[in-house]
Protein backbone atom coordinates (compact mmCIF):
# COMPACT_ATOMS: atom_id res chain seq x y z
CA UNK A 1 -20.71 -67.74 6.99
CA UNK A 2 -20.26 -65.39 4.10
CA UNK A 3 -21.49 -66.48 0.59
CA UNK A 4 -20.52 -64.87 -2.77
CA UNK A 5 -23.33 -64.97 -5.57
CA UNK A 6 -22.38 -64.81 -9.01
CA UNK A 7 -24.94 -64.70 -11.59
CA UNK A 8 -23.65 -65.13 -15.79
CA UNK A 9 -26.23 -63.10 -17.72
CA UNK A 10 -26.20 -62.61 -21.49
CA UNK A 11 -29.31 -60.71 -22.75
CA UNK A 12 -31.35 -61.66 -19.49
CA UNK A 13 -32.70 -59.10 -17.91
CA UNK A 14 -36.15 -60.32 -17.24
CA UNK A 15 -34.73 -63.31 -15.63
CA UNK A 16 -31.96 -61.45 -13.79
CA UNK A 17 -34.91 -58.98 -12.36
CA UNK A 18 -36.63 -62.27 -11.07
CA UNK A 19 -33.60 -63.74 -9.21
CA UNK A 20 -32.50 -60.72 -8.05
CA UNK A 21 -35.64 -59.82 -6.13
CA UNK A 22 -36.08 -63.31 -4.71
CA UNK A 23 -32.34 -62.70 -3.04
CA UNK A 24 -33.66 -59.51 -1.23
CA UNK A 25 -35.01 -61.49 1.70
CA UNK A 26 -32.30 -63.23 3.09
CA UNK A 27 -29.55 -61.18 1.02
CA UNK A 28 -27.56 -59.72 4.53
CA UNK A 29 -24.01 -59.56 4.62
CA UNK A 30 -23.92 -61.93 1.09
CA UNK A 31 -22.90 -60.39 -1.82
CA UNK A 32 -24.15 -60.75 -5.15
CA UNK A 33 -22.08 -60.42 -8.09
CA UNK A 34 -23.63 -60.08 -11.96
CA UNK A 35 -21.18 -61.25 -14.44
CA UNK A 36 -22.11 -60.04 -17.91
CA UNK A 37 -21.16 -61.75 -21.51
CA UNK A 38 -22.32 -59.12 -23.74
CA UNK A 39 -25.67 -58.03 -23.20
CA UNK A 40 -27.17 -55.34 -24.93
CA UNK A 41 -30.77 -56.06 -23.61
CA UNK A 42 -30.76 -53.83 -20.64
CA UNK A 43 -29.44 -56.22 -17.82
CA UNK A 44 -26.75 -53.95 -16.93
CA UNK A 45 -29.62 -51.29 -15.88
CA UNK A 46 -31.60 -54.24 -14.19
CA UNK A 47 -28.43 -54.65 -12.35
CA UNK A 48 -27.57 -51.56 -11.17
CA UNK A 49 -31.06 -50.90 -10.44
CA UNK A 50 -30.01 -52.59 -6.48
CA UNK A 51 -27.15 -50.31 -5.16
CA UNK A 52 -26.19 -54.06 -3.45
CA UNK A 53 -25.15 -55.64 -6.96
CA UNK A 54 -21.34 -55.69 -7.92
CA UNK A 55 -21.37 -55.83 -11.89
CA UNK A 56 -18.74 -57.51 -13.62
CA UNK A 57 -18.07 -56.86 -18.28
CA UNK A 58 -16.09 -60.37 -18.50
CA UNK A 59 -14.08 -60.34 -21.58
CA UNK A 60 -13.35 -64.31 -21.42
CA UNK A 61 -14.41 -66.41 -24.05
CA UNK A 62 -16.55 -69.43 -22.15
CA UNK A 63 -18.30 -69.24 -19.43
CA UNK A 64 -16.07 -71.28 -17.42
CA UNK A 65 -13.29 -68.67 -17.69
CA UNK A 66 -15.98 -65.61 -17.29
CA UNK A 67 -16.69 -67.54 -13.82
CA UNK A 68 -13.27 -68.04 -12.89
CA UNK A 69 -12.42 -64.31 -13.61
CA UNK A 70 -15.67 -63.50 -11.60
CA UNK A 71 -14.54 -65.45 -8.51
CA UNK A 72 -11.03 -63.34 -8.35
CA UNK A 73 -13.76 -60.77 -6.76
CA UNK A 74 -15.44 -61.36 -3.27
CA UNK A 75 -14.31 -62.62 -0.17
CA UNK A 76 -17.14 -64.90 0.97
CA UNK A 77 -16.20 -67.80 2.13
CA UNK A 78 -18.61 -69.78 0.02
CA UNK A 79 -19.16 -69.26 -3.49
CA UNK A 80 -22.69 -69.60 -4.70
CA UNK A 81 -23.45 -70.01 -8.52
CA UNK A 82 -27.00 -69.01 -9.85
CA UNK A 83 -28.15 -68.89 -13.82
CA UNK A 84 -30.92 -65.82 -14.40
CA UNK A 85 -34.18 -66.86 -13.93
CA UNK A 86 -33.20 -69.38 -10.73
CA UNK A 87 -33.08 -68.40 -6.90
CA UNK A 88 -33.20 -70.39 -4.43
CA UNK A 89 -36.31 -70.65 -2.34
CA UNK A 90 -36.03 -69.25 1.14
CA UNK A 91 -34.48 -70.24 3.92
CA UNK A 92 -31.35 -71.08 1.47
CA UNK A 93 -29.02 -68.82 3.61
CA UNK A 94 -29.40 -71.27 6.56
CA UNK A 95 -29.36 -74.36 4.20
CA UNK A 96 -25.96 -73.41 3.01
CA UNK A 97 -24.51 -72.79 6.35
CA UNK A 98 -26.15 -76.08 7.79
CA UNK A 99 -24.19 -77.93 5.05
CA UNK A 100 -20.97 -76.59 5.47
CA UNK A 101 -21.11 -76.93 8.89
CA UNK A 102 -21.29 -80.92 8.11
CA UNK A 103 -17.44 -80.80 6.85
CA UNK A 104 -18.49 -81.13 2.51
CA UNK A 105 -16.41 -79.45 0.23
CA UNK A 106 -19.66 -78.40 -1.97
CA UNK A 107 -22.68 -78.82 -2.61
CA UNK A 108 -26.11 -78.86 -5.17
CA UNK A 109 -29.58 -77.54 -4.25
CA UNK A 110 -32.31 -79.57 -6.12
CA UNK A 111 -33.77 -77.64 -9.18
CA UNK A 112 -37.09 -77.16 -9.83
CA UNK A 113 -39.57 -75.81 -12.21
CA UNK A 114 -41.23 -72.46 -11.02
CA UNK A 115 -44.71 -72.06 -12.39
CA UNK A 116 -44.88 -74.82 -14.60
CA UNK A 117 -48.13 -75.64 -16.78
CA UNK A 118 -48.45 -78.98 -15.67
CA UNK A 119 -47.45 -79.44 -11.65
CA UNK A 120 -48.17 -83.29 -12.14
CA UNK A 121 -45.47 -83.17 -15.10
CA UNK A 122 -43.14 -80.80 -13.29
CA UNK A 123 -43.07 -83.21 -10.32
CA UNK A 124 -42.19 -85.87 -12.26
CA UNK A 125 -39.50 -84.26 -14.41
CA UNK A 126 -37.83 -83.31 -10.85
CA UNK A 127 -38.00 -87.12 -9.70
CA UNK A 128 -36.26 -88.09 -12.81
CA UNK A 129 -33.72 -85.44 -12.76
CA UNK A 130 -33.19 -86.29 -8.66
CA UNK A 131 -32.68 -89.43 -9.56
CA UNK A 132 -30.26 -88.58 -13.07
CA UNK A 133 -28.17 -86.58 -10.49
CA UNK A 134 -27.38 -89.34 -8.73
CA UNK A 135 -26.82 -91.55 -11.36
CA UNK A 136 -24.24 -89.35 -12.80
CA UNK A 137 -22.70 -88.27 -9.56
CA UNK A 138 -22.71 -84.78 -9.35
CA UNK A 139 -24.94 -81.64 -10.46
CA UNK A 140 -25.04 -81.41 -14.80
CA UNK A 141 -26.07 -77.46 -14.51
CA UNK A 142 -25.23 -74.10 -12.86
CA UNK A 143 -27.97 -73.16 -10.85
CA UNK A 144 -28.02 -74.23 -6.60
CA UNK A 145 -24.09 -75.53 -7.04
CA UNK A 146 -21.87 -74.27 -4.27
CA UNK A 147 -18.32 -74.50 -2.86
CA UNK A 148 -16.26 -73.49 -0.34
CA UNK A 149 -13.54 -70.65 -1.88
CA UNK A 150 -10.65 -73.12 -0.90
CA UNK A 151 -11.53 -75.97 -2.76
CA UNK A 152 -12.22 -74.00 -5.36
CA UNK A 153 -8.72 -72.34 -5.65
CA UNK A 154 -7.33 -76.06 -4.86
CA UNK A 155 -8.61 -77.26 -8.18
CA UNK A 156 -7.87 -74.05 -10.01
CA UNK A 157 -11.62 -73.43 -10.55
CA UNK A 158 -13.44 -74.69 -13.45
CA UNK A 159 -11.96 -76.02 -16.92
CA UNK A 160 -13.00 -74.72 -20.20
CA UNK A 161 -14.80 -78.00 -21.23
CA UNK A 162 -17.34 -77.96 -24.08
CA UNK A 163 -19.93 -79.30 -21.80
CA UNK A 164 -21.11 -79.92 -18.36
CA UNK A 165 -19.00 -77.85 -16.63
CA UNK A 166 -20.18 -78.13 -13.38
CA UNK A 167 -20.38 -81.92 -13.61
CA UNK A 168 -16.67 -81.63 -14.74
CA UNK A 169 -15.93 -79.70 -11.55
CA UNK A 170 -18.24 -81.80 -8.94
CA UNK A 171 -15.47 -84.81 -10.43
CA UNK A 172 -12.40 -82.91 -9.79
CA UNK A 173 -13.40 -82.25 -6.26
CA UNK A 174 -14.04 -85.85 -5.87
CA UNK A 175 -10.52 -87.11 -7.08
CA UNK A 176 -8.78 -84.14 -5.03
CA UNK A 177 -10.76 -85.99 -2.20
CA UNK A 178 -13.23 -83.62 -1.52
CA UNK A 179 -16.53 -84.12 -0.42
CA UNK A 180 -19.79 -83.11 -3.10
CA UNK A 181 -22.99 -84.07 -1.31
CA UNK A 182 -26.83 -82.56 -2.54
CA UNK A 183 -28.13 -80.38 -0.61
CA UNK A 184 -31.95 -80.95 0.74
CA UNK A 185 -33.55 -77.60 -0.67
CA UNK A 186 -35.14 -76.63 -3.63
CA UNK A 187 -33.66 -73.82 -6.29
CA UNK A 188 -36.95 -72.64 -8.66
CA UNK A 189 -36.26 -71.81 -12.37
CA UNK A 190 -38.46 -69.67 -13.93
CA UNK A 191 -39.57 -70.65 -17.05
CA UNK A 192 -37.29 -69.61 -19.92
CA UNK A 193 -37.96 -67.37 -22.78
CA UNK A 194 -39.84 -69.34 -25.71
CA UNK A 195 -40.67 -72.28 -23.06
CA UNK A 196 -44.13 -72.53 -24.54
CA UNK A 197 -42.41 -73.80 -27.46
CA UNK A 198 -40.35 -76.32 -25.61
CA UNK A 199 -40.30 -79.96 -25.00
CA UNK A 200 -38.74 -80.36 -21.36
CA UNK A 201 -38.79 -83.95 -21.78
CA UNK A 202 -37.14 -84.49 -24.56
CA UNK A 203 -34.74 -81.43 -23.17
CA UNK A 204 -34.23 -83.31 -19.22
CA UNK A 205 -33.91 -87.10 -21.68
CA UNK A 206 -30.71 -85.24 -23.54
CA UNK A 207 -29.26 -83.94 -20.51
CA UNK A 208 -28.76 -86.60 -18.72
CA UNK A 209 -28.20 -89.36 -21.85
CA UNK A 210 -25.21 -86.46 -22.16
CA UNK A 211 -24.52 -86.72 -18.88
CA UNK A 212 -24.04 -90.44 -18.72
CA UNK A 213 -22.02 -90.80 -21.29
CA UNK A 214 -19.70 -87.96 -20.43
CA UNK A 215 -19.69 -89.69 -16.23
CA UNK A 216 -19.00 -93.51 -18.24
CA UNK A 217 -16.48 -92.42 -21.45
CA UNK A 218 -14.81 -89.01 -20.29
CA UNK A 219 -16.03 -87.67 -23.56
CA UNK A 220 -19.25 -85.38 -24.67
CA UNK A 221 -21.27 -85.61 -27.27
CA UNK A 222 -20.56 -84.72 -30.46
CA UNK A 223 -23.91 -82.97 -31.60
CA UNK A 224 -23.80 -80.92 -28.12
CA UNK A 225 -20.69 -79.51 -28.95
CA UNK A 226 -21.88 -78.54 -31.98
CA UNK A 227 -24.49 -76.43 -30.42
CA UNK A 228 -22.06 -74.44 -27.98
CA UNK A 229 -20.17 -73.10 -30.85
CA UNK A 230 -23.20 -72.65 -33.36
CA UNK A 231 -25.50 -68.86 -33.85
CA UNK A 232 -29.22 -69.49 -34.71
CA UNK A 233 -30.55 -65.86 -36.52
CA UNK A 234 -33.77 -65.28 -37.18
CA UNK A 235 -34.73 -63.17 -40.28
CA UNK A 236 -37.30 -60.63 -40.19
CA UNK A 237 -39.75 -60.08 -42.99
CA UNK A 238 -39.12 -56.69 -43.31
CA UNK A 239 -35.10 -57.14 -44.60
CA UNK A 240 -36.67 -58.08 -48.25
CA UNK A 241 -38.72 -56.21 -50.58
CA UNK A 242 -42.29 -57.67 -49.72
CA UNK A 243 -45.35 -56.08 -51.32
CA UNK A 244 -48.47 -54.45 -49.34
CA UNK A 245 -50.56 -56.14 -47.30
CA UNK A 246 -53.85 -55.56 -45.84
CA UNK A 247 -54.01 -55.19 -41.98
CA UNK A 248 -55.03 -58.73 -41.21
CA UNK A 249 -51.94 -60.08 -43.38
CA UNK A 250 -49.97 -58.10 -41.35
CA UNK A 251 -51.25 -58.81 -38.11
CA UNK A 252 -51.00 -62.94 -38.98
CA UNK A 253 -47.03 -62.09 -39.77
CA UNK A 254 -46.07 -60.11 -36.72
CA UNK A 255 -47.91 -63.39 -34.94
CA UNK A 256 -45.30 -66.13 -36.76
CA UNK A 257 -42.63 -63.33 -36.33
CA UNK A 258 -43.13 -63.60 -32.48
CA UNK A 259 -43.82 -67.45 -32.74
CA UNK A 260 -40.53 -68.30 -34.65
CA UNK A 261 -38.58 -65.82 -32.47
CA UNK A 262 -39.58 -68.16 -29.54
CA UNK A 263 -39.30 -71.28 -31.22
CA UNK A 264 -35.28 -70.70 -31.54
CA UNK A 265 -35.69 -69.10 -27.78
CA UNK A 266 -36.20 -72.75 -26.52
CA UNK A 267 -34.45 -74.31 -29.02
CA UNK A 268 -31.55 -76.12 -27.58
CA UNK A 269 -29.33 -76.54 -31.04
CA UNK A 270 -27.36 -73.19 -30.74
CA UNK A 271 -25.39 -71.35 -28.67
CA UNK A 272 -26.96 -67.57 -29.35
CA UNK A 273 -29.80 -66.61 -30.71
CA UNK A 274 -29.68 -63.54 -33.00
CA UNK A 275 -32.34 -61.64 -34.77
CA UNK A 276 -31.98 -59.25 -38.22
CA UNK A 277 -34.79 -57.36 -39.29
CA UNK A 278 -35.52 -53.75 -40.33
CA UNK A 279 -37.25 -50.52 -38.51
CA UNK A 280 -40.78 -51.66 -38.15
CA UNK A 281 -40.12 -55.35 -36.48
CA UNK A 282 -37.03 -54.78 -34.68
CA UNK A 283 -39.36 -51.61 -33.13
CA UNK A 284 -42.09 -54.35 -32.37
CA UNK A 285 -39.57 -57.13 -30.44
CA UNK A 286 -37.96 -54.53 -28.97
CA UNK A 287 -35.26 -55.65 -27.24
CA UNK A 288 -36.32 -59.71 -26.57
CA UNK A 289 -34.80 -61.89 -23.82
CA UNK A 290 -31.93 -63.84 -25.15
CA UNK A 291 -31.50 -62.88 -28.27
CA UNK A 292 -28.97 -60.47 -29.35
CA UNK A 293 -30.61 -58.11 -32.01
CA UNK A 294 -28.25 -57.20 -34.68
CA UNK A 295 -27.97 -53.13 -34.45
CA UNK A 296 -27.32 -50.53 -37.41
CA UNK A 297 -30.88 -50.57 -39.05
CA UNK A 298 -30.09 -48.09 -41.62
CA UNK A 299 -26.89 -49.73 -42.72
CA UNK A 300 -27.24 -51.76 -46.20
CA UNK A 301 -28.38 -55.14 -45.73
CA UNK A 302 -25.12 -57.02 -47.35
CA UNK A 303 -22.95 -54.75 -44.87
CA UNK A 304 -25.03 -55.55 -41.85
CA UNK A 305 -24.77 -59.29 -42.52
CA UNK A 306 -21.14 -58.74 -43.31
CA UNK A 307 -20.51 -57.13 -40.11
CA UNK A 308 -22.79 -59.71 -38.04
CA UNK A 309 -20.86 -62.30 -39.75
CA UNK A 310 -17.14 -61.22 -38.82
CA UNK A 311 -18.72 -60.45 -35.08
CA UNK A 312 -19.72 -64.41 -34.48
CA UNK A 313 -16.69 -65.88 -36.06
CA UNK A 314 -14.62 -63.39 -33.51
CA UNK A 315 -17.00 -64.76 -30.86
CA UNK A 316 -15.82 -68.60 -31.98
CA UNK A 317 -19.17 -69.47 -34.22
CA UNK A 318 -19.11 -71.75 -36.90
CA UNK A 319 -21.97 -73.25 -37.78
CA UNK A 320 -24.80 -71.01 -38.41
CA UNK A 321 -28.80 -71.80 -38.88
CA UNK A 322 -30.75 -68.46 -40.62
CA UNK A 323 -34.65 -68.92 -40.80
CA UNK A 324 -36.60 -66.69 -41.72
CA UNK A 325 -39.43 -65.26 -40.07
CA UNK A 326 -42.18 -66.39 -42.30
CA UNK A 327 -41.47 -69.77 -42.60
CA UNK A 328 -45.08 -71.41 -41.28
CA UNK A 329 -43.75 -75.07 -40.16
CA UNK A 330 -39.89 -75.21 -39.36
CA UNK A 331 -40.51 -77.62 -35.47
CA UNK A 332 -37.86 -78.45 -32.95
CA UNK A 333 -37.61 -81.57 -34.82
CA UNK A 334 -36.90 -79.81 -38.48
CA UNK A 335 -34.66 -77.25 -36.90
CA UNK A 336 -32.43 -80.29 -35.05
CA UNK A 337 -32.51 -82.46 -38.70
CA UNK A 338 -31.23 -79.39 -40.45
CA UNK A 339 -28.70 -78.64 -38.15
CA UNK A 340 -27.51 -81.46 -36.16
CA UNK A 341 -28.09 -84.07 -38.23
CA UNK A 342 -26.50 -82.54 -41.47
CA UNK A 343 -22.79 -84.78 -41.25
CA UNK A 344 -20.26 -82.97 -42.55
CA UNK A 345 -22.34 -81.04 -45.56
CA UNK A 346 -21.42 -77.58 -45.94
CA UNK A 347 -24.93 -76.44 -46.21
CA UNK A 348 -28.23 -77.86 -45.70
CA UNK A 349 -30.94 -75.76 -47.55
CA UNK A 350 -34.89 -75.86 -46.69
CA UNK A 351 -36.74 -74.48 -49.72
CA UNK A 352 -40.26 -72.87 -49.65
CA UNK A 353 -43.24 -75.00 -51.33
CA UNK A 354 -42.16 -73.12 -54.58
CA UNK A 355 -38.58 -74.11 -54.91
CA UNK A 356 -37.17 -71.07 -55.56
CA UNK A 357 -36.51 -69.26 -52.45
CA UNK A 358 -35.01 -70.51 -49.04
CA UNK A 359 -37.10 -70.45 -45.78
CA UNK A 360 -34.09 -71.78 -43.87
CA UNK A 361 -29.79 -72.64 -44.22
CA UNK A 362 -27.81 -74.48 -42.28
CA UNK A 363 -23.89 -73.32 -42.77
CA UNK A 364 -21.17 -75.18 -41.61
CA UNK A 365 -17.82 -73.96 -41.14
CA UNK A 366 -16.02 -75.27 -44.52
CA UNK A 367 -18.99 -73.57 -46.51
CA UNK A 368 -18.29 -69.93 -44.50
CA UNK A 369 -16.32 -68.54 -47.15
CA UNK A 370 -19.11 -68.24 -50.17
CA UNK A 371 -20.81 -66.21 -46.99
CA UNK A 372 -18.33 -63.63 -45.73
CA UNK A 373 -19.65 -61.12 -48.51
CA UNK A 374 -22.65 -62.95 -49.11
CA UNK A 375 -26.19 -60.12 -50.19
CA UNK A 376 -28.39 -62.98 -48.43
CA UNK A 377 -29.92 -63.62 -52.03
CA UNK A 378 -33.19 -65.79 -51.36
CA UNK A 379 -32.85 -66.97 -54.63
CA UNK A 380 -32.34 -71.13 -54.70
CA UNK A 381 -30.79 -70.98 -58.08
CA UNK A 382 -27.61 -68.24 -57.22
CA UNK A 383 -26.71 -70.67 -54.30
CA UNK A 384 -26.55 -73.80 -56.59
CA UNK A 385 -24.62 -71.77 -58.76
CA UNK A 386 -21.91 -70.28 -56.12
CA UNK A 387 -21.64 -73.80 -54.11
CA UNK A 388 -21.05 -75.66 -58.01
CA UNK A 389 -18.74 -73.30 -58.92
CA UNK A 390 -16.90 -73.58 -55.36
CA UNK A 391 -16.74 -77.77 -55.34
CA UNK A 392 -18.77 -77.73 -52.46
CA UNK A 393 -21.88 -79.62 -51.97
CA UNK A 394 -25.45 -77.90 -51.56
CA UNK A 395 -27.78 -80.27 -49.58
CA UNK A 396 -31.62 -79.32 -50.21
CA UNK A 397 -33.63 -81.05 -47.76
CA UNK A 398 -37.91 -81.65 -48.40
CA UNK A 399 -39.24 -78.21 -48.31
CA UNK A 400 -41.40 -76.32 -46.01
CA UNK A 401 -44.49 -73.79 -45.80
CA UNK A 402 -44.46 -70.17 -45.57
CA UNK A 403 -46.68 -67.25 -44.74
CA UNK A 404 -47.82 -65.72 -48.51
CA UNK A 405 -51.15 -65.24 -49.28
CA UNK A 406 -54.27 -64.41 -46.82
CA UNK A 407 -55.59 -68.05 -47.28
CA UNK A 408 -52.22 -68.85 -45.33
CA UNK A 409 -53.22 -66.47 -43.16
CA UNK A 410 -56.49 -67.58 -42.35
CA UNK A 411 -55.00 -71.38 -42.17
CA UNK A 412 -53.04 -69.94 -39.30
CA UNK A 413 -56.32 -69.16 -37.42
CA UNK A 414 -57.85 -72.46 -37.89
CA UNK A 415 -54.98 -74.13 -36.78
CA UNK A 416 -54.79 -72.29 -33.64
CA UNK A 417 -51.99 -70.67 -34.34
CA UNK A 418 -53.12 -66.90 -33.97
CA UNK A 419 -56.29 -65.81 -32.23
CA UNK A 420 -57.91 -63.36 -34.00
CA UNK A 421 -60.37 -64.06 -36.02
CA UNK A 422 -59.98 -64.13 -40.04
CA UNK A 423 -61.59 -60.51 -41.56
């Protein structure tokens, strides 16, 4: 029984290296396709790396259609569906043919956390999402879910729905009268990029409350949605004019540069992550999982935000959350008020401790026009003044700390923030 592998990457290459090695064992007469959304991170080398890989450029919008393109190529008779990151532990090959053998139409493997910090907590977080799997019927992500190529083509593959995809497709099998039954075998993920940063129980709790209420109404959540068409871009120090520092300054702001850049890594509220900054930190990230780091350093900064603009409303963006990279305290839980809890303003503002310059912006889309040819002025005033002048409201939320003076350096230490000892 012949399986086809596809694997969606977008700026995974770390991941993809993972999974990809883990499939060596038991690869034999499979094949494993890579179906790329834009990367620019290096997975396409990663990929081409195993002379065994097939590597697909989709030029589809969602990742539903990228999939469905994907699957025109191959001729297992199984299709197998793995995020970056994921594999499936061995003896899957068997596991898959065992299954089919018993007459279902498709199939889940249980997920599970690879590596975790806690195994206690990881254990438990697999119980509950075991058991949130079969509450809502069917598998709510991508990685372990597999189908036999005919039932696919019998319900057209999967529908560009803003959410749960797979759960969307598991259903349509069902009412077609197929046959979707879990499969007794565990697929590891390997912790994400930014995990560190993450809560996975608040992240497993929104899953499935999403879940639910898509399996009992037919309808998904507003503030999800949001995310899958929102860009979060994270703004390096070195865009602005900032004055000279002394070397333990500047090693306490490439620290919050890295910590930020992970905090919107795990941060579920948007779709991409992007990051802007000049020579010297874009140098330093290099080229960081995930994150899709905005190119033509030399190119003035309006233009570059210009062009990075017109790029993510092409790509279907609009809502979009800049922070910059030396804000001290912007949380999951500041980043999710700002953004998903902002209604219908135009923008939500975050302003430093100072009030005069911005540490973070929330833009929705009726607000996007004051930004097409926007300088990304810091200044608090020059907003007030363009949003008064437009009609459009300016919400400016309680502000937050940023990363100015060596004391705030040496805070960062004593918090436990950074490591190094203050000089």
């Amino acid at each position: 029984m012949k399986c086809s592998l596809y694997i969606p990457v977008f700026n995974e290459r770390e991941g993809l290296r993972r999974t990809l090695r883990a499939l060596i064992p038991e690869k034999g007469h499979h094949e494993v396709f890579v179906v790329d959304r834009g990367s620019q991170d290096g997975s396409e080398e990663v990929a081409k790396a195993h002379d065994w890989v097939r590597w697909i450029a989709s030029d589809k919008g969602t990742l539903a259609e990228s999939l469905n393109q994907a699957a025109e190529n191959g001729d297992g008779e199984i299709l197998m569906f793995l995020q970056a990151g994921a594999y499936p532990v061995r003896g899957w090959a068997e596991a898959i043919e065992k299954h089919f053998n018993q007459d279902a139409d498709a199939g889940h493997f249980q997920l599970v956390e690879a590596d975790p910090a806690s195994k206690l907590a990881a254990g438990l977080r697999k119980l509950a999402l075991k058991a949130g799997q079969q509450l809502i019927g069917g598998p709510a992500g991508l990685s372990g879910l597999v189908v036999k190529r005919s039932t696919f083509d019998d319900v057209h593959g999967f529908i560009p729905v803003p959410d749960f995809e797979w759960l969307a497709f598991a259903n349509r099998i069902k009412e077609a009268g197929g046959k979707v039954v879990p499969i007794p075998h565990d697929v590891q993920r390997a912790p994400l990029p930014g995990s560190r940063q993450a809560d996975p129980w608040e992240d497993l709790l929104d899953d499935l409350r999403a879940a639910w209420r898509y399996r009992k109404t037919d309808s998904f959540d507003p503030v999800r949605c949001r995310r899958k068409s929102s860009a979060a871009i994270l703004l390096g120090h070195d865009l602005f004019d900032e004055p000279e520092v002394d070397e333990y300054f500047a090693y306490a702001r490439e620290a919050l540069l890295t910590f930020n850049l992970e905090r919107l890594q795990s941060y579920r509220g948007a779709h991409k992550v992007v990051y802007m900054g000049g020579n010297a930190t874009t140098k330093f990230l290099d080229r960081p999982s995930g994150v899709q780091v905005c190119p033509h350093i030399r190119t003035a900064l309006p233009k570059r935000f210009q062009n990075l603009f017109q790029q993510l409303e092409t790509d279907g963006i609009d809502g979009l959350l800049l922070v910059r990279s030396t804000a001290k305290d912007i949380t999951h839980a500041r980043l999710k008020q700002i953004s998903e809890q902002s209604g219908d303003a135009p923008c939500t503002l975050v302003p430093d401790a100072e009030g005069k310059e911005w540490l973070a912006l929330w833009i929705n889309g009726p607000a996007f026009d004051l930004f097409r040819n926007w300088d990304l002025d810091l200044s608090i005033a020059k907003l007030e003044n363009a949003f008064f002048d437009a009609g459009l409201e300016l919400n400016i939320v309680n502000p937050v700390a940023r990363l100015k003076t060596n004391h705030d350096a040496r805070a960062m230490y004593y918090t436990g923030l950074i490591d190094r000892l203050p000089a």
